[in-house]
Protein backbone atom coordinates (compact mmCIF):
# COMPACT_ATOMS: atom_id res chain seq x y z
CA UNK A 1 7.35 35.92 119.92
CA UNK A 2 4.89 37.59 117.29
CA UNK A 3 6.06 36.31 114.52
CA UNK A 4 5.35 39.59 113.05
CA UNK A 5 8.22 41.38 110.98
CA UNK A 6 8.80 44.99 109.78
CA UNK A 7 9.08 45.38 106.18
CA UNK A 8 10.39 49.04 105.02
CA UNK A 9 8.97 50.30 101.82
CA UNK A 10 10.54 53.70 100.04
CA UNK A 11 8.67 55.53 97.09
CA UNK A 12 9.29 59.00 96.33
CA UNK A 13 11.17 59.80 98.79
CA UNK A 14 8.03 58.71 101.44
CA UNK A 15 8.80 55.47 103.93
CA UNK A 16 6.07 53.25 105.42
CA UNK A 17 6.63 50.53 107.43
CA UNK A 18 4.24 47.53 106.68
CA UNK A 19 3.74 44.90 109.07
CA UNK A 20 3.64 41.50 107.71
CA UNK A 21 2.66 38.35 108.90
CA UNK A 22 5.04 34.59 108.79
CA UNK A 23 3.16 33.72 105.25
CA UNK A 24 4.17 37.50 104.09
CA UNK A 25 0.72 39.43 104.19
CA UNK A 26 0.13 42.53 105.77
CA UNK A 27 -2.10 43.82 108.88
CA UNK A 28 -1.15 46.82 109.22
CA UNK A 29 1.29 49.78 108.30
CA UNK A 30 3.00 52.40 109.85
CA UNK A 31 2.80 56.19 108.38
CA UNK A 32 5.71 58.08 109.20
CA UNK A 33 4.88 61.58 107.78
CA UNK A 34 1.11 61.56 108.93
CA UNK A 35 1.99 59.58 112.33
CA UNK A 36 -0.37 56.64 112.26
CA UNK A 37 -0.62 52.78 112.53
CA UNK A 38 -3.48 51.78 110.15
CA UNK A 39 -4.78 48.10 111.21
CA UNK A 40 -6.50 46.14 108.94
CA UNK A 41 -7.30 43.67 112.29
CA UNK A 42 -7.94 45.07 115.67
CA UNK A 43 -6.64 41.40 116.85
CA UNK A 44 -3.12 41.30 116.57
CA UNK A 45 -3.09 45.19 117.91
CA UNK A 46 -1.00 44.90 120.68
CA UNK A 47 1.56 42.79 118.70
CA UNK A 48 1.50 45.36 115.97
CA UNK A 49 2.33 48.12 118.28
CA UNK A 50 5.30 46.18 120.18
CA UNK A 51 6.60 45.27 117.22
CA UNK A 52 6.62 49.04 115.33
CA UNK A 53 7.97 50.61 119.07
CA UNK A 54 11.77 50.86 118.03
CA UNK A 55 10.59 52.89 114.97
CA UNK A 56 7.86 55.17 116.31
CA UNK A 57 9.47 58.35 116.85
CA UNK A 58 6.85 60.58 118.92
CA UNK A 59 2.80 60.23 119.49
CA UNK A 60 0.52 58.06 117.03
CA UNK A 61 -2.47 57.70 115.87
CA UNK A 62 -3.69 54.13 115.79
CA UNK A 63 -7.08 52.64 113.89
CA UNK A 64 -8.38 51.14 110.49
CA UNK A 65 -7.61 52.65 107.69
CA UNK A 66 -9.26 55.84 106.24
CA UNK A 67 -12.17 54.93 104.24
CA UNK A 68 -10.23 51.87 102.46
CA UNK A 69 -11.12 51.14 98.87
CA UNK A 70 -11.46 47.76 97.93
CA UNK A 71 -8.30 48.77 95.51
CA UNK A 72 -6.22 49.09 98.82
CA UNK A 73 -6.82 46.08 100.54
CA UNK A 74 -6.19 44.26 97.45
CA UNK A 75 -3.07 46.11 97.54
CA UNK A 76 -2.55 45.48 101.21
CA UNK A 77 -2.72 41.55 101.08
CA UNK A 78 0.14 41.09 98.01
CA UNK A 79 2.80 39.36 99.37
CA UNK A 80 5.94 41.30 98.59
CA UNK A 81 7.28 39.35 96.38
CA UNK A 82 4.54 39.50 93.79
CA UNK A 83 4.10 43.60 94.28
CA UNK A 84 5.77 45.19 91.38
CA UNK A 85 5.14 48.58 93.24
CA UNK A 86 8.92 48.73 94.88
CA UNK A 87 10.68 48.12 91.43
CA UNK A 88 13.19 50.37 90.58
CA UNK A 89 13.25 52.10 87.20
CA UNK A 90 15.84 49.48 84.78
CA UNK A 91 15.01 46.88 87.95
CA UNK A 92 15.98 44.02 85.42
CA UNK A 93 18.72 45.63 84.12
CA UNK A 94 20.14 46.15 87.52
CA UNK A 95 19.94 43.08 88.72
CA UNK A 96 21.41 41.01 85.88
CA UNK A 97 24.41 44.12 86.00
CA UNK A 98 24.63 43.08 89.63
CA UNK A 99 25.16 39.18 88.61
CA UNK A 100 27.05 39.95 85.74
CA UNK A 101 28.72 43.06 85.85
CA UNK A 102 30.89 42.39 82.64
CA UNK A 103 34.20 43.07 82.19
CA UNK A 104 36.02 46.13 83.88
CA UNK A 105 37.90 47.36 80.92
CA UNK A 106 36.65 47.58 77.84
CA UNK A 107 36.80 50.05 74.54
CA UNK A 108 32.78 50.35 74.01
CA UNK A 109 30.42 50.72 77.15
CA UNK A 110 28.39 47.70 77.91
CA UNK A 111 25.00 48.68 76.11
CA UNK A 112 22.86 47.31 78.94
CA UNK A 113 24.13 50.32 81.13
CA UNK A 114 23.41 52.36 78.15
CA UNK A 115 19.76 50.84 78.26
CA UNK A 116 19.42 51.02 82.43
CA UNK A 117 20.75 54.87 81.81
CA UNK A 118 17.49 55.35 79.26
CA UNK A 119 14.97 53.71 81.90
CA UNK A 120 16.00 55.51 84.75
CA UNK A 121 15.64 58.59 83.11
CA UNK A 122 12.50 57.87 81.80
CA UNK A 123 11.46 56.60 85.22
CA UNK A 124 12.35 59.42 87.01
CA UNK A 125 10.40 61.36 84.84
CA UNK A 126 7.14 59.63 84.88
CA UNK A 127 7.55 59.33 88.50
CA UNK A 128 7.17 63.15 89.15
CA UNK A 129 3.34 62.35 87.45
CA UNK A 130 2.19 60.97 90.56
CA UNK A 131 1.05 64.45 92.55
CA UNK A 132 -1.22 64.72 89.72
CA UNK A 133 -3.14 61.29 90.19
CA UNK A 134 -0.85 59.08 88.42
CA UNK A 135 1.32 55.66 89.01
CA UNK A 136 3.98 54.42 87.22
CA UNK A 137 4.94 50.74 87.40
CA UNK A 138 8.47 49.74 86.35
CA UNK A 139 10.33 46.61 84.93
CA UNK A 140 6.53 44.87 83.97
CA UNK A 141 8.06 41.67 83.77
CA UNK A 142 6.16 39.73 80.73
CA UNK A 143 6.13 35.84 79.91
CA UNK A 144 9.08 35.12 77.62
CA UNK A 145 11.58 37.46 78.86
CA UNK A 146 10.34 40.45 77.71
CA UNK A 147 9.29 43.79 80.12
CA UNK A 148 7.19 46.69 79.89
CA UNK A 149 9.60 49.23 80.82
CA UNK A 150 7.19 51.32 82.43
CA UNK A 151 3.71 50.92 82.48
CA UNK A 152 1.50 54.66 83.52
CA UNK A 153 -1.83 55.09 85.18
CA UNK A 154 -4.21 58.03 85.46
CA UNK A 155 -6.11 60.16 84.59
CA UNK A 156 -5.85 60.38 80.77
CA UNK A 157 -5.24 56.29 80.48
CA UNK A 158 -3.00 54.33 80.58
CA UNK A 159 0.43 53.89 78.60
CA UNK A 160 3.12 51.31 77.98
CA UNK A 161 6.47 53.79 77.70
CA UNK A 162 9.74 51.90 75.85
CA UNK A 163 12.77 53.92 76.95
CA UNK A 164 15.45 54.17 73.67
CA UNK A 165 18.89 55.60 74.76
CA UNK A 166 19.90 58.01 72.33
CA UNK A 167 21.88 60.59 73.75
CA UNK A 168 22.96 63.20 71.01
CA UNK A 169 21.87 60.93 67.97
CA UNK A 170 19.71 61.43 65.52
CA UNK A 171 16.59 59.33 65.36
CA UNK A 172 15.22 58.60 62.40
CA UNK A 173 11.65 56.80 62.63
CA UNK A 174 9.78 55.24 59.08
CA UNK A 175 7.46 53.17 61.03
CA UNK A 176 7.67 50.52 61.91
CA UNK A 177 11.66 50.91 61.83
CA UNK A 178 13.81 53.14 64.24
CA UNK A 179 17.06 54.54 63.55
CA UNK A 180 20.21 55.94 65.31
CA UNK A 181 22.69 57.65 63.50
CA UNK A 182 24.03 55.99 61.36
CA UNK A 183 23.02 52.56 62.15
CA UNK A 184 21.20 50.06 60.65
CA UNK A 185 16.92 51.04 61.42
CA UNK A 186 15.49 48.00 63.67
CA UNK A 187 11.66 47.81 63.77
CA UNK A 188 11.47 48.65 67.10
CA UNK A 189 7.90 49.98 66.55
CA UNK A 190 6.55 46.72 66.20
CA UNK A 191 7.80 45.77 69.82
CA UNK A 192 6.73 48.99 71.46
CA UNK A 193 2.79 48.29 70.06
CA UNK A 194 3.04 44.00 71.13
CA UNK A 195 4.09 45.26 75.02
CA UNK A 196 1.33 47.36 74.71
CA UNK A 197 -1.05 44.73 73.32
CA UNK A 198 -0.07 42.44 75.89
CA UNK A 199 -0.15 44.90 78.83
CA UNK A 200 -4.36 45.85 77.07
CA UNK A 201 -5.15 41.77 77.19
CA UNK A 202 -3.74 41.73 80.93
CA UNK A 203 -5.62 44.58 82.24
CA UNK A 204 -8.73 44.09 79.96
CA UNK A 205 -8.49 48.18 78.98
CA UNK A 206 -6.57 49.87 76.18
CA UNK A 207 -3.05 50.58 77.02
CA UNK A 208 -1.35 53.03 74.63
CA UNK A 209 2.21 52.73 73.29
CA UNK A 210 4.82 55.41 73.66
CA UNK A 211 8.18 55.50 72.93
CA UNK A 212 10.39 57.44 74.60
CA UNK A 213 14.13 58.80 73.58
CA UNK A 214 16.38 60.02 75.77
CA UNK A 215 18.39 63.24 74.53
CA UNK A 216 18.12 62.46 70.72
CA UNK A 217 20.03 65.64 69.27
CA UNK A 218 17.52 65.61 66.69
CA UNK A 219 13.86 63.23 65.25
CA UNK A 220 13.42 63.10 62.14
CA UNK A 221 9.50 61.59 61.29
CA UNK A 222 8.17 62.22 57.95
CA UNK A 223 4.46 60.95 59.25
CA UNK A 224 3.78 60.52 62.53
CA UNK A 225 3.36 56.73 63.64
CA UNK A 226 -0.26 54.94 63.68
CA UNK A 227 -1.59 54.75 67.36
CA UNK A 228 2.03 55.29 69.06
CA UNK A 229 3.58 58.51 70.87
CA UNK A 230 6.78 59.33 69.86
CA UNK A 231 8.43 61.83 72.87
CA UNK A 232 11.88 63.23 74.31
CA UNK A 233 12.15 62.48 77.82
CA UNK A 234 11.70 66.39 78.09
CA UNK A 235 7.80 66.24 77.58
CA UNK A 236 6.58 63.19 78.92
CA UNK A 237 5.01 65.26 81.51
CA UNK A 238 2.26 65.84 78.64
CA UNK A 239 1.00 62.34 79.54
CA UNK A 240 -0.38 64.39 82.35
CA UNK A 241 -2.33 66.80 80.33
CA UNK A 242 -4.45 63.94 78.68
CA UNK A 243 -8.10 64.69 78.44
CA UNK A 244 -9.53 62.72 81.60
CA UNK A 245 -10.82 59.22 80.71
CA UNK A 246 -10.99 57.23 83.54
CA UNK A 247 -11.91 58.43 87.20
CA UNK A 248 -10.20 58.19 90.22
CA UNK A 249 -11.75 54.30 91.53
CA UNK A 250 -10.97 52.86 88.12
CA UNK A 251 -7.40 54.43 88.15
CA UNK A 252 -6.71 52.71 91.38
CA UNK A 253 -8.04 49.54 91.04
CA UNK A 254 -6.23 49.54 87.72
CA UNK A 255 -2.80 49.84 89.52
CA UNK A 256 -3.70 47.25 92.31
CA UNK A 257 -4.85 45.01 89.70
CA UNK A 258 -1.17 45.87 87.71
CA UNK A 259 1.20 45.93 90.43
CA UNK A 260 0.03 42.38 90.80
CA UNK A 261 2.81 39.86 89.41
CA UNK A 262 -0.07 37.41 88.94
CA UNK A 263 -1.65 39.57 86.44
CA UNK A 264 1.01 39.24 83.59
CA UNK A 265 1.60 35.62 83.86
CA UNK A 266 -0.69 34.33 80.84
CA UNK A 267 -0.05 37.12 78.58
């Protein structure tokens, strides 16, 4: 026996198979779509390829890596369960759903699946960034309790993005408060900047704040907010268009250094 296992990974509709080792790290991983085992140690080479036969599905290509950037293998040796990478849009959400679904009947919907609506949406949206140089992290999970919904990388910066459900409301925003309808405003400004704060004092670079509201029927916003976005699900994709601030290498060793779990622990 190897003790190698196979470890599927989907995102965006794109598998690779990594091949991990007893204490979780990875050697090497298996690229469907461009047919090619990428090593990171010519040792355990013969294991890797018994272990990958039942899923090869035609010829291979088998070496290092392409060029690897120190951002990869940093990326590479995460053991899965500190790679935020896989987490779903709402992943929180879903899980404490899963545990505790609530109860089956009741007059008014439970408003965490109002709230796991709102971050899938967003999340779906900011995922379609990614042709264009970009990575989106979801369910940040902070010290406390708290989350950064979804935290984006590229280009133009990065942003912490709060997802508000507000599906044919009006939003009314007097910073720092936020209103729906005709509900009491909360000051949901102020917690949209902290995550941002914290997420800037994790990755030692300035993270901007953005709120996003899903299908507001209307926003009302006398002035606009000091240092914060304020955007319909509809146009996040003008993250994209951001003037360019940081290049390529610092964009990726950003995310490795984000999709670490590690990295949010003391902040």
């Amino acid at each position: 026996m190897s003790g190698l296992r196979v470890v599927p990974t989907w995102r965006h509709g794109q598998e690779r198979l990594y091949v991990c080792l007893t204490d979780g790290r990875n050697i090497a991983w298996y690229d469907r779509e461009a047919a090619r085992i990428n090593l990171l140690s010519e040792d355990r080479r013969e294991d890797v390829l018994d272990v990958l036969g039942p899923f090869l599905t035609g010829p291979v290509a088998v070496g290092p890596p392409p060029v690897p950037t120190p951002a990869e293998l940093a990326r590479l040796t995460l053991h899965p369960d500190d790679d935020l990478a896989p987490n779903r849009p709402g992943e929180a959400l879903q899980i404490a759903l899963d545990r505790d679904p609530g109860p089956g009947h009741r007059i008014r919907r439970d408003p965490r699946r109002r709230a796991l609506e709102a971050e899938q949406t967003v999340g779906e949206a900011l995922d379609r960034l990614d042709g264009a140089g970009w990575h989106t992290l979801h369910s940040v999970p902070l010290p406390g309790g708290d989350r950064v919904h979804h935290l984006v990388i590229g280009p133009g910066g990065l942003y912490a993005v709060h997802a508000l459900y507000a599906r044919k409301q009006r939003v009314t925003v007097a910073d720092p408060m936020v209103s729906l309808g005709r509900r009491d405003p909360h000051p949901l400004l102020r917690r949209v900047r902290a995550d941002a704060d914290r997420a800037s004092y994790a990755l030692t670079a300035e993270v901007h704040p953005v709120l996003a509201l899903v299908a507001p029927s209307d926003i009302t916003l006398p002035l606009p907010p000091r240092d914060l976005q304020i955007l319909p699900d509809t146009a996040l994709d003008s993250l994209s268009r951001q003037g360019g601030v940081l290049k390529p290498a610092d964009v990726e060793a950003l995310h490795a250094m984000a999709r670490d779990r590690h990295t949010w622990a003391k902040v």
